[in-house]
PDBML (XML) file of the C-alpha atoms, coordinates in Angstrom:
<?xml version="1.0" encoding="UTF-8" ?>
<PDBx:datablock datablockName="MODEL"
   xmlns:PDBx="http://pdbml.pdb.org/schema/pdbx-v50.xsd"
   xmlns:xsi="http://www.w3.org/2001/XMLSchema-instance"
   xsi:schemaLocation="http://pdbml.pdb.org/schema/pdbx-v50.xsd pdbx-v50.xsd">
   <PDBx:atom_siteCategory>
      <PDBx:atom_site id="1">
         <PDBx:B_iso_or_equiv>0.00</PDBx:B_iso_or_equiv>
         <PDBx:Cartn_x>2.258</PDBx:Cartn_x>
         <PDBx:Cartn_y>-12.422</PDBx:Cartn_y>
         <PDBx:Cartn_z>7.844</PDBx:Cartn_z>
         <PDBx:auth_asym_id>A</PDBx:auth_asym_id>
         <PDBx:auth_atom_id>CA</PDBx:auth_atom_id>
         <PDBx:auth_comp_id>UNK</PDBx:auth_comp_id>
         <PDBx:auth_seq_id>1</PDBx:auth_seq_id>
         <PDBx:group_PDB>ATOM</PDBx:group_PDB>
         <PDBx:label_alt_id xsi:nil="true" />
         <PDBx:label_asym_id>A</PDBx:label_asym_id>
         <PDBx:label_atom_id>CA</PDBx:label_atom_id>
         <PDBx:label_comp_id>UNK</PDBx:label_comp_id>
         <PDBx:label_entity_id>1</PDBx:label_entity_id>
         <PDBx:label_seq_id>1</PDBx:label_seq_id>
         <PDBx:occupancy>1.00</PDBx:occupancy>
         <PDBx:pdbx_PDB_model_num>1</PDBx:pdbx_PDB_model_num>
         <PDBx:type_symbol>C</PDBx:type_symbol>
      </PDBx:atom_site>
      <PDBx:atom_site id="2">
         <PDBx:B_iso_or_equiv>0.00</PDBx:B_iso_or_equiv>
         <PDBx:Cartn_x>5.346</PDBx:Cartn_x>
         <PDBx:Cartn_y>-13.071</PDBx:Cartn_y>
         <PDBx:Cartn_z>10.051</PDBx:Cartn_z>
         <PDBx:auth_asym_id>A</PDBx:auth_asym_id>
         <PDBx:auth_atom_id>CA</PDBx:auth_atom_id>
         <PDBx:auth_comp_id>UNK</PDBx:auth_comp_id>
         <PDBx:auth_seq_id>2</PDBx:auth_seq_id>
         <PDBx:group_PDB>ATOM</PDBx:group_PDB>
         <PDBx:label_alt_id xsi:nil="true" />
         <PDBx:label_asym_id>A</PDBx:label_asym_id>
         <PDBx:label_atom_id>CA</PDBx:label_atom_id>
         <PDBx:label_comp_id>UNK</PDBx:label_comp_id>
         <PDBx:label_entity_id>1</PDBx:label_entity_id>
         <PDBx:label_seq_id>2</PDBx:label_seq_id>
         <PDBx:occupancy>1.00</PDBx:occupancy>
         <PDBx:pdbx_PDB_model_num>1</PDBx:pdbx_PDB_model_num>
         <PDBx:type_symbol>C</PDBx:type_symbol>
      </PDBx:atom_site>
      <PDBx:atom_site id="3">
         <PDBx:B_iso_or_equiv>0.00</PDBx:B_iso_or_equiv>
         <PDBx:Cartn_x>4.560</PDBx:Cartn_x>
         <PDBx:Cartn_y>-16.777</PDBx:Cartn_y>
         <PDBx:Cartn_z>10.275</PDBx:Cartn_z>
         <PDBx:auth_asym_id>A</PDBx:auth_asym_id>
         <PDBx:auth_atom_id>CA</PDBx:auth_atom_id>
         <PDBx:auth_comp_id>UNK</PDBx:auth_comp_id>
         <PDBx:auth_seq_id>3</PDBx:auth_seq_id>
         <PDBx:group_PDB>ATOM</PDBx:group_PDB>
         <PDBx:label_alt_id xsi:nil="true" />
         <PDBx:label_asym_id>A</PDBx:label_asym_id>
         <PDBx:label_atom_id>CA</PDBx:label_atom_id>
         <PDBx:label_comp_id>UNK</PDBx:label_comp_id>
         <PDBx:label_entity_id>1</PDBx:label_entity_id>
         <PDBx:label_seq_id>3</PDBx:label_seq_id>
         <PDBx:occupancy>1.00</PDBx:occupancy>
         <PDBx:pdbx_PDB_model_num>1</PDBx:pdbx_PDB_model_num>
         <PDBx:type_symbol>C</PDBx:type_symbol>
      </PDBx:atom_site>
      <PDBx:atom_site id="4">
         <PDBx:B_iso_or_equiv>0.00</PDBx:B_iso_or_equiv>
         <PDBx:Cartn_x>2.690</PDBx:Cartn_x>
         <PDBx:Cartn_y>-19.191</PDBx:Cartn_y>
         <PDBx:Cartn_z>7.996</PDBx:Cartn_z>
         <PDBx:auth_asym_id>A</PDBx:auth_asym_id>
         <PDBx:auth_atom_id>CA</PDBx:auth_atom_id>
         <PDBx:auth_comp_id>UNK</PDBx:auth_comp_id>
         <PDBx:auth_seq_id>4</PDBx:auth_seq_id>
         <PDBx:group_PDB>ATOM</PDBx:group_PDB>
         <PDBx:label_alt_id xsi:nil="true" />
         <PDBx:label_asym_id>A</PDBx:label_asym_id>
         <PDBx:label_atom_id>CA</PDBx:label_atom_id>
         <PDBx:label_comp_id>UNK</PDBx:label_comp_id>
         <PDBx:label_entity_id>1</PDBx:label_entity_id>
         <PDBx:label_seq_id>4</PDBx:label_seq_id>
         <PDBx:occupancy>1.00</PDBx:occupancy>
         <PDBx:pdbx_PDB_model_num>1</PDBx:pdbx_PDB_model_num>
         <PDBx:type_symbol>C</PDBx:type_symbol>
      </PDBx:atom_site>
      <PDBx:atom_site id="5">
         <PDBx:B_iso_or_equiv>0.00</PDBx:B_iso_or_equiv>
         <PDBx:Cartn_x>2.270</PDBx:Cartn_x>
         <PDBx:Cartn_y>-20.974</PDBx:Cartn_y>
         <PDBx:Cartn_z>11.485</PDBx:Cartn_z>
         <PDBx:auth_asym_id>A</PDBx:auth_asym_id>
         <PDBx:auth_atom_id>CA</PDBx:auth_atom_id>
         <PDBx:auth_comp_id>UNK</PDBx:auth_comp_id>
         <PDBx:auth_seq_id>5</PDBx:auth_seq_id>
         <PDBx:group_PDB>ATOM</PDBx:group_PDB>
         <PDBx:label_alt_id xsi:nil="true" />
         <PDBx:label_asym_id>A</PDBx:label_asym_id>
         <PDBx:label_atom_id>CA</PDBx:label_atom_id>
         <PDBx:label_comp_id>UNK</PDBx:label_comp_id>
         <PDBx:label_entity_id>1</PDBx:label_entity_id>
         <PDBx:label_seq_id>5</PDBx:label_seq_id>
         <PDBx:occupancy>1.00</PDBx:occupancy>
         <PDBx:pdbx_PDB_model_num>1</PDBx:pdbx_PDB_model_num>
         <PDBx:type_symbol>C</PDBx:type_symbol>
      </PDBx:atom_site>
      <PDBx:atom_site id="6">
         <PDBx:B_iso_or_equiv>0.00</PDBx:B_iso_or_equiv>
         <PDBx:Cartn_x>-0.553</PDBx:Cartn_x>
         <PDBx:Cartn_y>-19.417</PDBx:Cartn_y>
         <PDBx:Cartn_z>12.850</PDBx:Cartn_z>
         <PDBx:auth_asym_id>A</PDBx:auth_asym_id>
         <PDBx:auth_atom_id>CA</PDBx:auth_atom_id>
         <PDBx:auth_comp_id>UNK</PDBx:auth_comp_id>
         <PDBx:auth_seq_id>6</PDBx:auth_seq_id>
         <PDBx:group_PDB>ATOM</PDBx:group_PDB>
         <PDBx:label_alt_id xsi:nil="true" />
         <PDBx:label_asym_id>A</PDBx:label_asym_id>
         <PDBx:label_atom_id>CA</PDBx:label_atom_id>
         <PDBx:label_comp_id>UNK</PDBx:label_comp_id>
         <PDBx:label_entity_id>1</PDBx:label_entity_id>
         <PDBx:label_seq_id>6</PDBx:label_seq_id>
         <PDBx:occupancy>1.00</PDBx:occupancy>
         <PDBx:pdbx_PDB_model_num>1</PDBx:pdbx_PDB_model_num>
         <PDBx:type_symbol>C</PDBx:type_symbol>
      </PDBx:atom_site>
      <PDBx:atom_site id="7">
         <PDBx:B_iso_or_equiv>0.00</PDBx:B_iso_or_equiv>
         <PDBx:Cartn_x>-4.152</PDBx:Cartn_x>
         <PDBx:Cartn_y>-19.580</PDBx:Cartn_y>
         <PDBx:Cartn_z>12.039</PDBx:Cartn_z>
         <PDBx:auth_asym_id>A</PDBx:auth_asym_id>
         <PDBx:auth_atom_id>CA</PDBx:auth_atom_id>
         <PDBx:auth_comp_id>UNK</PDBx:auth_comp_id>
         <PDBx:auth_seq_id>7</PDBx:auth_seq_id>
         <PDBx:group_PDB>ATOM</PDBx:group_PDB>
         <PDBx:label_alt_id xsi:nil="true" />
         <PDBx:label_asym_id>A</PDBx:label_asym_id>
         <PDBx:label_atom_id>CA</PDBx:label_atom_id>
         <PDBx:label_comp_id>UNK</PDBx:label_comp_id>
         <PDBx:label_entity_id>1</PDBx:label_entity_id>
         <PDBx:label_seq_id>7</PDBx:label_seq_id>
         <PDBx:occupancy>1.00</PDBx:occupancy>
         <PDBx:pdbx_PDB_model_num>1</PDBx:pdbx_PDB_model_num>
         <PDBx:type_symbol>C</PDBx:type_symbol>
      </PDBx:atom_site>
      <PDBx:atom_site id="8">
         <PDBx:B_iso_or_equiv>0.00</PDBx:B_iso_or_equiv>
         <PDBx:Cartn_x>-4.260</PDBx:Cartn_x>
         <PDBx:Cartn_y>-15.396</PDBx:Cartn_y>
         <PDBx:Cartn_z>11.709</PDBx:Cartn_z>
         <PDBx:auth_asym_id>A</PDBx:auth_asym_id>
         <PDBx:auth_atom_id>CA</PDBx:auth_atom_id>
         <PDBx:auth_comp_id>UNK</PDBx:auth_comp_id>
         <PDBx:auth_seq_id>8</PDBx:auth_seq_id>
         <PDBx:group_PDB>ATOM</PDBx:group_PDB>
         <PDBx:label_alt_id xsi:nil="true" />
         <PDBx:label_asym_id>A</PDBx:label_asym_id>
         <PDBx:label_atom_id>CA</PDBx:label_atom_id>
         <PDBx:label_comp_id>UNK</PDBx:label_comp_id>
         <PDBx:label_entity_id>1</PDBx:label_entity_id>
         <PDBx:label_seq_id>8</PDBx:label_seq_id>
         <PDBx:occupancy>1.00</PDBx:occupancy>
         <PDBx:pdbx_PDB_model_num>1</PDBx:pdbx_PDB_model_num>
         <PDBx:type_symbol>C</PDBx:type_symbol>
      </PDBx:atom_site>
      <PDBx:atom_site id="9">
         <PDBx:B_iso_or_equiv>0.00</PDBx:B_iso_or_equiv>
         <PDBx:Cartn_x>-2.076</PDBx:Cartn_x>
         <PDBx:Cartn_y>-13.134</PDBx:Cartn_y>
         <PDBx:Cartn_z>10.198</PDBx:Cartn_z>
         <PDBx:auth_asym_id>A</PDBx:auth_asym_id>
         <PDBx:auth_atom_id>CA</PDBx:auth_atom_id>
         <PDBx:auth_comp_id>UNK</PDBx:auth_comp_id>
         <PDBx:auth_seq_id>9</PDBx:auth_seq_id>
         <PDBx:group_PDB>ATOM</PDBx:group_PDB>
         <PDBx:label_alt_id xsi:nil="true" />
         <PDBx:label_asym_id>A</PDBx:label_asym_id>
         <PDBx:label_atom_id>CA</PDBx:label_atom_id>
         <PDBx:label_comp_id>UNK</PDBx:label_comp_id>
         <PDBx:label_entity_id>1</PDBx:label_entity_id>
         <PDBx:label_seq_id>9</PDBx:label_seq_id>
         <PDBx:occupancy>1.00</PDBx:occupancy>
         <PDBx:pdbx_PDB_model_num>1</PDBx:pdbx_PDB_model_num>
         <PDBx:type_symbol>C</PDBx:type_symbol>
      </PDBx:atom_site>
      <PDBx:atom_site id="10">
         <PDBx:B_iso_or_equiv>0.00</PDBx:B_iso_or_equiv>
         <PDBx:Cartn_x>-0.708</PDBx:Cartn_x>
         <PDBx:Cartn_y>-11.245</PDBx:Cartn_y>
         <PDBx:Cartn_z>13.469</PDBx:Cartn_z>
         <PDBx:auth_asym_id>A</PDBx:auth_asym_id>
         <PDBx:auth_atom_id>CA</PDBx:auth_atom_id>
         <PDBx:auth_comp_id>UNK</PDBx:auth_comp_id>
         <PDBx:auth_seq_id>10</PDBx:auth_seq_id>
         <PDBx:group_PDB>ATOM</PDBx:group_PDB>
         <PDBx:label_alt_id xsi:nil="true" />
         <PDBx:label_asym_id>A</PDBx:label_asym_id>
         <PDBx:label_atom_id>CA</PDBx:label_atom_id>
         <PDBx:label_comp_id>UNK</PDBx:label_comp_id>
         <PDBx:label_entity_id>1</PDBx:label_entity_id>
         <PDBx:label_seq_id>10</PDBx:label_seq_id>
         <PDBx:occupancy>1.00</PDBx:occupancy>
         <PDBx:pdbx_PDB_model_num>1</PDBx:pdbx_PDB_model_num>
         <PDBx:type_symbol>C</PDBx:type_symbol>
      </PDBx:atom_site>
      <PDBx:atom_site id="11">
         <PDBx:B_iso_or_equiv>0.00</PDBx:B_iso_or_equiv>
         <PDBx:Cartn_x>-1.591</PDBx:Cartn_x>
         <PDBx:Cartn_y>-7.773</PDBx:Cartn_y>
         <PDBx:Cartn_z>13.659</PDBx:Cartn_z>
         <PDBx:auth_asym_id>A</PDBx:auth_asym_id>
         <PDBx:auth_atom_id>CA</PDBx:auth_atom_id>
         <PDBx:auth_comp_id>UNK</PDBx:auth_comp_id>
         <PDBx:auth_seq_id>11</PDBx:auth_seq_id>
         <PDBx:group_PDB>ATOM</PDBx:group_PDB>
         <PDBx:label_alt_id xsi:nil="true" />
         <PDBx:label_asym_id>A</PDBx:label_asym_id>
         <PDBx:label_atom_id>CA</PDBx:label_atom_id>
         <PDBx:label_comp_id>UNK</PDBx:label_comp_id>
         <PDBx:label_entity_id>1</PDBx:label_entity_id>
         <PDBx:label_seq_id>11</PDBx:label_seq_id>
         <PDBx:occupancy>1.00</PDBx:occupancy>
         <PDBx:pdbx_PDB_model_num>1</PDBx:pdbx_PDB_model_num>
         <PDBx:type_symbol>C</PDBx:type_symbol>
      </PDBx:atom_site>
      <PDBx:atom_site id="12">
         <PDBx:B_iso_or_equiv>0.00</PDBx:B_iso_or_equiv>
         <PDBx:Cartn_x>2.083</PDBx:Cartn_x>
         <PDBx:Cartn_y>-7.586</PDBx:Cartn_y>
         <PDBx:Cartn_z>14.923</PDBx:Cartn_z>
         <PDBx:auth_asym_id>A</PDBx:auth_asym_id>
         <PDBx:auth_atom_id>CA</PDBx:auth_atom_id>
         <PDBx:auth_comp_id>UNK</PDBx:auth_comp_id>
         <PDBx:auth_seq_id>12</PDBx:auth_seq_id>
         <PDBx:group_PDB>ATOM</PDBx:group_PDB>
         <PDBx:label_alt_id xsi:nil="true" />
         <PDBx:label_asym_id>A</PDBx:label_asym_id>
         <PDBx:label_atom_id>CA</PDBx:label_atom_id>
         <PDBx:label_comp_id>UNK</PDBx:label_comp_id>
         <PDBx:label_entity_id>1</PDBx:label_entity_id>
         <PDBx:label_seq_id>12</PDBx:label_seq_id>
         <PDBx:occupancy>1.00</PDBx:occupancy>
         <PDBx:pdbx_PDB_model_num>1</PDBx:pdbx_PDB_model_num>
         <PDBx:type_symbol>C</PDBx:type_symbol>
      </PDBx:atom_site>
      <PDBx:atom_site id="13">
         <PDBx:B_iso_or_equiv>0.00</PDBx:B_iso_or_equiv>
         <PDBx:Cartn_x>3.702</PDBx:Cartn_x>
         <PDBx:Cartn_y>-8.235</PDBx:Cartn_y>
         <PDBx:Cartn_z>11.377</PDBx:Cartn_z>
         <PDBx:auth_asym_id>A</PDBx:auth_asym_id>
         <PDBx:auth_atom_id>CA</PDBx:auth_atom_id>
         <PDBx:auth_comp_id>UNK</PDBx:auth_comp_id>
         <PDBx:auth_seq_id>13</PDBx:auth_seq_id>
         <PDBx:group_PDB>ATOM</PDBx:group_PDB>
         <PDBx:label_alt_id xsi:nil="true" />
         <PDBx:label_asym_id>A</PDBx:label_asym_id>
         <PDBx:label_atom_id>CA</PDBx:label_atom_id>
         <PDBx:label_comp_id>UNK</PDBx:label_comp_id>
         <PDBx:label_entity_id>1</PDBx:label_entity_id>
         <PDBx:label_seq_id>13</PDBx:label_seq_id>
         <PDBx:occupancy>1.00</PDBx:occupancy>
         <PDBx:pdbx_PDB_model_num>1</PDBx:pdbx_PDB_model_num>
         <PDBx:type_symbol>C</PDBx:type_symbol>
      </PDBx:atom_site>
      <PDBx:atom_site id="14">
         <PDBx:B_iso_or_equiv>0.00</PDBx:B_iso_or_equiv>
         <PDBx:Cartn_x>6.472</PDBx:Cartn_x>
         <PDBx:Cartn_y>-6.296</PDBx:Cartn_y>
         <PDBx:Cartn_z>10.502</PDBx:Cartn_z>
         <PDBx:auth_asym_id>A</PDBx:auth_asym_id>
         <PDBx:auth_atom_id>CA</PDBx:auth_atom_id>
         <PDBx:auth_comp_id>UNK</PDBx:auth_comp_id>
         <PDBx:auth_seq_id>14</PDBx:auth_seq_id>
         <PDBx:group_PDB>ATOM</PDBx:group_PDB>
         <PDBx:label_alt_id xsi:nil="true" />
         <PDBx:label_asym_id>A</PDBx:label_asym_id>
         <PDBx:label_atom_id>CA</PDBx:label_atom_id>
         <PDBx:label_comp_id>UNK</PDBx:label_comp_id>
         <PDBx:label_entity_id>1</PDBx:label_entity_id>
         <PDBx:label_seq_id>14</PDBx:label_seq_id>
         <PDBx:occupancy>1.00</PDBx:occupancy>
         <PDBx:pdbx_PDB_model_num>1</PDBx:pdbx_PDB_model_num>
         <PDBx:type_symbol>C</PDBx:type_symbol>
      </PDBx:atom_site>
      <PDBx:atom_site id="15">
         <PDBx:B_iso_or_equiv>0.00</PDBx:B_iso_or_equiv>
         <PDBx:Cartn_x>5.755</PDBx:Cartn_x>
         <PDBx:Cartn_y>-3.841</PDBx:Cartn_y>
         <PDBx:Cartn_z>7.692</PDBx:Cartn_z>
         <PDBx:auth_asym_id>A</PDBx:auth_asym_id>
         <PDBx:auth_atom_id>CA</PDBx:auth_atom_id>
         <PDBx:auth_comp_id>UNK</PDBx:auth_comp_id>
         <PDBx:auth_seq_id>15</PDBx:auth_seq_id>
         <PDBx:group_PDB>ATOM</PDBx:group_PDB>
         <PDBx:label_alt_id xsi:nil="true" />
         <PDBx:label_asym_id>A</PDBx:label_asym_id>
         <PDBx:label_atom_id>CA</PDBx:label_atom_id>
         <PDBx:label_comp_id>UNK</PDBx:label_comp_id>
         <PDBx:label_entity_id>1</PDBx:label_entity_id>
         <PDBx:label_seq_id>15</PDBx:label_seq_id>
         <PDBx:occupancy>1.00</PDBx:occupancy>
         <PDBx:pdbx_PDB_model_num>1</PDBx:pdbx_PDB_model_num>
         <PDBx:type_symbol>C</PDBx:type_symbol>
      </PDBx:atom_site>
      <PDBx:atom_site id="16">
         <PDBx:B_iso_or_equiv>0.00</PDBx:B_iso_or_equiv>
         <PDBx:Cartn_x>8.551</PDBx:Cartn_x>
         <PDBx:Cartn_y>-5.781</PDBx:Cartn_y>
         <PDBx:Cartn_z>5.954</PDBx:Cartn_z>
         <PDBx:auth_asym_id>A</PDBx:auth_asym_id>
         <PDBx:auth_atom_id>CA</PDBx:auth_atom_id>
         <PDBx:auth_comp_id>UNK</PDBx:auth_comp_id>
         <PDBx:auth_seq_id>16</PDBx:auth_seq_id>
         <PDBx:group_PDB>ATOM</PDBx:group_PDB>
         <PDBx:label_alt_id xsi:nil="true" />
         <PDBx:label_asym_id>A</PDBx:label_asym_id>
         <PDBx:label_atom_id>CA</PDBx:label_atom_id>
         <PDBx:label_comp_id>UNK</PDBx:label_comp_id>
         <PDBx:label_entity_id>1</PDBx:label_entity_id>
         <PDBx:label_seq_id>16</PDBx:label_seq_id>
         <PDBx:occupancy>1.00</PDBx:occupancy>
         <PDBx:pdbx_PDB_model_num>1</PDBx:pdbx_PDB_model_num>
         <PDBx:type_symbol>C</PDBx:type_symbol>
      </PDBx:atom_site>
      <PDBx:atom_site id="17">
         <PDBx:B_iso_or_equiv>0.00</PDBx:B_iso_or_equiv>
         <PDBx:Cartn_x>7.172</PDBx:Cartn_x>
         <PDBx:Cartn_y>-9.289</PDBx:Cartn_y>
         <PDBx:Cartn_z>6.385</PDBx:Cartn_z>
         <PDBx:auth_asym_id>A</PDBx:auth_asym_id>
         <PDBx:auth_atom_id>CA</PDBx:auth_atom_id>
         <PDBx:auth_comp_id>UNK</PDBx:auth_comp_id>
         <PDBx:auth_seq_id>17</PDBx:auth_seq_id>
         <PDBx:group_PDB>ATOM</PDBx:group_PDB>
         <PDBx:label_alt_id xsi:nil="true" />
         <PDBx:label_asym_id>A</PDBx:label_asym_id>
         <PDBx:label_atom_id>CA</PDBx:label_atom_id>
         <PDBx:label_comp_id>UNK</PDBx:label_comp_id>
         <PDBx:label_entity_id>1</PDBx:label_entity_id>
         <PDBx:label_seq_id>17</PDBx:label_seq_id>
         <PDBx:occupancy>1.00</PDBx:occupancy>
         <PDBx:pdbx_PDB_model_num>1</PDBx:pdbx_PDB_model_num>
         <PDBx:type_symbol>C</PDBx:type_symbol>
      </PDBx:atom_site>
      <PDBx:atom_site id="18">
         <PDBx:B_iso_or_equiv>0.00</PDBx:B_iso_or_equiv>
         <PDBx:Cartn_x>6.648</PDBx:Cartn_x>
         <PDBx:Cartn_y>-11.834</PDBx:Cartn_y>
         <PDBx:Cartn_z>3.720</PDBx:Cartn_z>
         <PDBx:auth_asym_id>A</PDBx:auth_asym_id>
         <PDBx:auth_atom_id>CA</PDBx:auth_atom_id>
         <PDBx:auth_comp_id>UNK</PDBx:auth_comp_id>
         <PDBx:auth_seq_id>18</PDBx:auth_seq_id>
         <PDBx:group_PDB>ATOM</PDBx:group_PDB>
         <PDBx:label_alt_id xsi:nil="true" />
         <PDBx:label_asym_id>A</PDBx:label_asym_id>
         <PDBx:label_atom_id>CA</PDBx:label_atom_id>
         <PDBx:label_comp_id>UNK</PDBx:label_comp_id>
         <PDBx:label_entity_id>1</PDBx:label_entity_id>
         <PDBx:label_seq_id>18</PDBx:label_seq_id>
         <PDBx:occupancy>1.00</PDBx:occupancy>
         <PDBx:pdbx_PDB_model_num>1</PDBx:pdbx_PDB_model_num>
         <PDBx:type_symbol>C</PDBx:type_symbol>
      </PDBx:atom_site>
      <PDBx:atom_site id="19">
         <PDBx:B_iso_or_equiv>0.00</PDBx:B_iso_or_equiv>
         <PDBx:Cartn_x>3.214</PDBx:Cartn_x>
         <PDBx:Cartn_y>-11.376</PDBx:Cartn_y>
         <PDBx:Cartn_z>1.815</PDBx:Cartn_z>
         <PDBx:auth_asym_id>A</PDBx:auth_asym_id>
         <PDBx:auth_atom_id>CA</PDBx:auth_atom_id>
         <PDBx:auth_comp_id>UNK</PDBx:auth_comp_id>
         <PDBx:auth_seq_id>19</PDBx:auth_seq_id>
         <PDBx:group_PDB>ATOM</PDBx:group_PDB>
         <PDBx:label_alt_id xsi:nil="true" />
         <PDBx:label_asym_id>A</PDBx:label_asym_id>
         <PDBx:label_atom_id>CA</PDBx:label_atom_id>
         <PDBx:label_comp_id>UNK</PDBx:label_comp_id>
         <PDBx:label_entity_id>1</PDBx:label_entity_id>
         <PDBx:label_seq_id>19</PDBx:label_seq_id>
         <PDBx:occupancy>1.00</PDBx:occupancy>
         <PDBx:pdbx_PDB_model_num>1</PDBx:pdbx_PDB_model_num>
         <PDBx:type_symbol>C</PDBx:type_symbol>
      </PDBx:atom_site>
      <PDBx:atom_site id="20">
         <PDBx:B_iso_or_equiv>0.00</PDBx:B_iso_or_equiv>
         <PDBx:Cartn_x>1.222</PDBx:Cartn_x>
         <PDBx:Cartn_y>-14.575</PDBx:Cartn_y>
         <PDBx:Cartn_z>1.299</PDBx:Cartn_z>
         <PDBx:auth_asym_id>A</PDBx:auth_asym_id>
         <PDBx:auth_atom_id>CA</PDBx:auth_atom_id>
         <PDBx:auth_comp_id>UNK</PDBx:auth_comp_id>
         <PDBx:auth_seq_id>20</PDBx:auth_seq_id>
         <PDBx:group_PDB>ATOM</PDBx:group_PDB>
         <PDBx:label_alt_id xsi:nil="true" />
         <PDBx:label_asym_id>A</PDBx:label_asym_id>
         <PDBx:label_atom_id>CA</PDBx:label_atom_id>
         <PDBx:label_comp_id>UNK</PDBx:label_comp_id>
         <PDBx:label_entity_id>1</PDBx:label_entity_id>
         <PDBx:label_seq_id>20</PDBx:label_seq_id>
         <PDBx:occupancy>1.00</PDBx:occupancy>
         <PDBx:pdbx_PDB_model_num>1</PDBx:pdbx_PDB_model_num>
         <PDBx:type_symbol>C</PDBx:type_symbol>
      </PDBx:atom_site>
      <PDBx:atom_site id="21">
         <PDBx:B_iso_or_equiv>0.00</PDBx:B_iso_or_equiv>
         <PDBx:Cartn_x>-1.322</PDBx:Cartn_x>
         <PDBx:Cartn_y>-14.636</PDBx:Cartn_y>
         <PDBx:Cartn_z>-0.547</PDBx:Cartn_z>
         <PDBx:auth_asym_id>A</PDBx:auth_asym_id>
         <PDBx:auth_atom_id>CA</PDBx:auth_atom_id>
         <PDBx:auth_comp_id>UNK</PDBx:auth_comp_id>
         <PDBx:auth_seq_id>21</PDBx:auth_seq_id>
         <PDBx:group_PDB>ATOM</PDBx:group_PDB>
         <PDBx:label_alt_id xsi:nil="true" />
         <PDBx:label_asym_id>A</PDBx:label_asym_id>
         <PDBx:label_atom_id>CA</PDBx:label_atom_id>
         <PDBx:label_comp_id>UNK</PDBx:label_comp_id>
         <PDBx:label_entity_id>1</PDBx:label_entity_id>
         <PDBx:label_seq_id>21</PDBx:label_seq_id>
         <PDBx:occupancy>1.00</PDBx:occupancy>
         <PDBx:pdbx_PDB_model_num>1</PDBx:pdbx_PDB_model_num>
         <PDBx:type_symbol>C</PDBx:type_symbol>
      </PDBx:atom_site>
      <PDBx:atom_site id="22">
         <PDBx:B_iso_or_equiv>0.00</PDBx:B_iso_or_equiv>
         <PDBx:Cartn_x>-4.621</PDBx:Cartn_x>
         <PDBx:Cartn_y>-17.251</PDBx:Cartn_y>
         <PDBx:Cartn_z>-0.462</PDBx:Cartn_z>
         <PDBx:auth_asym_id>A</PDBx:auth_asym_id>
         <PDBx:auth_atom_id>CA</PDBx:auth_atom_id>
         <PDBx:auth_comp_id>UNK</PDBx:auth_comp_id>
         <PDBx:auth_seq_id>22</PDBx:auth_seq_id>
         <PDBx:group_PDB>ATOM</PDBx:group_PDB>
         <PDBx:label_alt_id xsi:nil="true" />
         <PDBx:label_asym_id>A</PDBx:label_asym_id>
         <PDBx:label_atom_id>CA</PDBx:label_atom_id>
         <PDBx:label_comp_id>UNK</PDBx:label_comp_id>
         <PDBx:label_entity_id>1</PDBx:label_entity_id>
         <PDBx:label_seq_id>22</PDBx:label_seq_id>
         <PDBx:occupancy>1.00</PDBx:occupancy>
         <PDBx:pdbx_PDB_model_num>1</PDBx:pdbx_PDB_model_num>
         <PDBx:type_symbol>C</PDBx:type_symbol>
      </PDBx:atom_site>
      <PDBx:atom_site id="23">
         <PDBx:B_iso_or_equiv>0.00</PDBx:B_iso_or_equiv>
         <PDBx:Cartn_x>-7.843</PDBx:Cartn_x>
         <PDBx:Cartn_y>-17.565</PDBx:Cartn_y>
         <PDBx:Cartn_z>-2.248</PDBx:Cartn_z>
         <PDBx:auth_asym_id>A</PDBx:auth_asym_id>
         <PDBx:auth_atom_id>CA</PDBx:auth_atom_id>
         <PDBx:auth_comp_id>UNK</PDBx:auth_comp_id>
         <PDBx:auth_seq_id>23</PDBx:auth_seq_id>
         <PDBx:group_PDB>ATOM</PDBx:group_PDB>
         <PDBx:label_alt_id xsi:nil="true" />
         <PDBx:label_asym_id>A</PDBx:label_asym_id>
         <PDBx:label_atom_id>CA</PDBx:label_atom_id>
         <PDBx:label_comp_id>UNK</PDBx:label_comp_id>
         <PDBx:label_entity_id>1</PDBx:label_entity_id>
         <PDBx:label_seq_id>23</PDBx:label_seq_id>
         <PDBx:occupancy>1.00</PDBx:occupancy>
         <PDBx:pdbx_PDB_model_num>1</PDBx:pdbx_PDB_model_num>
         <PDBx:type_symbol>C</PDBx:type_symbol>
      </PDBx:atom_site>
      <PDBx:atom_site id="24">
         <PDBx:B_iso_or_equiv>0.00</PDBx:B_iso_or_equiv>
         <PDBx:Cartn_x>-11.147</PDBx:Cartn_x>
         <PDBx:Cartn_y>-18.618</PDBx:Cartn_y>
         <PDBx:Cartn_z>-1.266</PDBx:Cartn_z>
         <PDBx:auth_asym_id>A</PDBx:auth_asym_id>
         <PDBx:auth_atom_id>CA</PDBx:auth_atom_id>
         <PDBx:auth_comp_id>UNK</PDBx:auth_comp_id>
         <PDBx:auth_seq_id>24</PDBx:auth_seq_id>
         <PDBx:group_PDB>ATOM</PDBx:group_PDB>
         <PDBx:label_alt_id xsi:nil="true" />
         <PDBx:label_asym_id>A</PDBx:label_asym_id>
         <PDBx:label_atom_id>CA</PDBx:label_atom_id>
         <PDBx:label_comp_id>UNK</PDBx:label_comp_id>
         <PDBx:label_entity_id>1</PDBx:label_entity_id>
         <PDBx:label_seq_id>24</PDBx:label_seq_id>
         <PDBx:occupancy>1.00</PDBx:occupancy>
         <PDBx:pdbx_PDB_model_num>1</PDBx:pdbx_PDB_model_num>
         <PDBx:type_symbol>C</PDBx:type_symbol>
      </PDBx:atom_site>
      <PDBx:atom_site id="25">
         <PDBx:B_iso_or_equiv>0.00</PDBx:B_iso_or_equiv>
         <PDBx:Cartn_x>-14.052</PDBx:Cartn_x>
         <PDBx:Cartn_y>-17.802</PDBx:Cartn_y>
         <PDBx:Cartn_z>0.027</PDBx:Cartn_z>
         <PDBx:auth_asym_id>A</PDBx:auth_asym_id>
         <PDBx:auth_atom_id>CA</PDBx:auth_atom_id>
         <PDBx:auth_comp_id>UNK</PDBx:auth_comp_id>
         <PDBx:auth_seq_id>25</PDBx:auth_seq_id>
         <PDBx:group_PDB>ATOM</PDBx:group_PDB>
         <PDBx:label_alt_id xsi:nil="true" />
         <PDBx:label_asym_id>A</PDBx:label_asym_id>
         <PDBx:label_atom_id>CA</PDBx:label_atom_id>
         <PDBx:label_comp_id>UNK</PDBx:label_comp_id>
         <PDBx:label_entity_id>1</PDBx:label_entity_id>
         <PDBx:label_seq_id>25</PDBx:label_seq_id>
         <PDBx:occupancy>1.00</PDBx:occupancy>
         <PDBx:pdbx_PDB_model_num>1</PDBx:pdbx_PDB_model_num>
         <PDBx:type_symbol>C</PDBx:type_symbol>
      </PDBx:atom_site>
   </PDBx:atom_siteCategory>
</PDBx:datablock>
């Protein structure tokens, strides 16, 4: 994700971007 501000993970992230990871359901 390149932002934890957005709803959605952009499709735009850099390959390099931070991963997050959530849980859920």
């Amino acid at each position: 994700a390149a932002s934890n501000a957005g709803l959605d993970a952009s499709p735009n992230a850099s390959p390099d971007a931070a991963a997050q990871t959530v849980t859920g359901r």
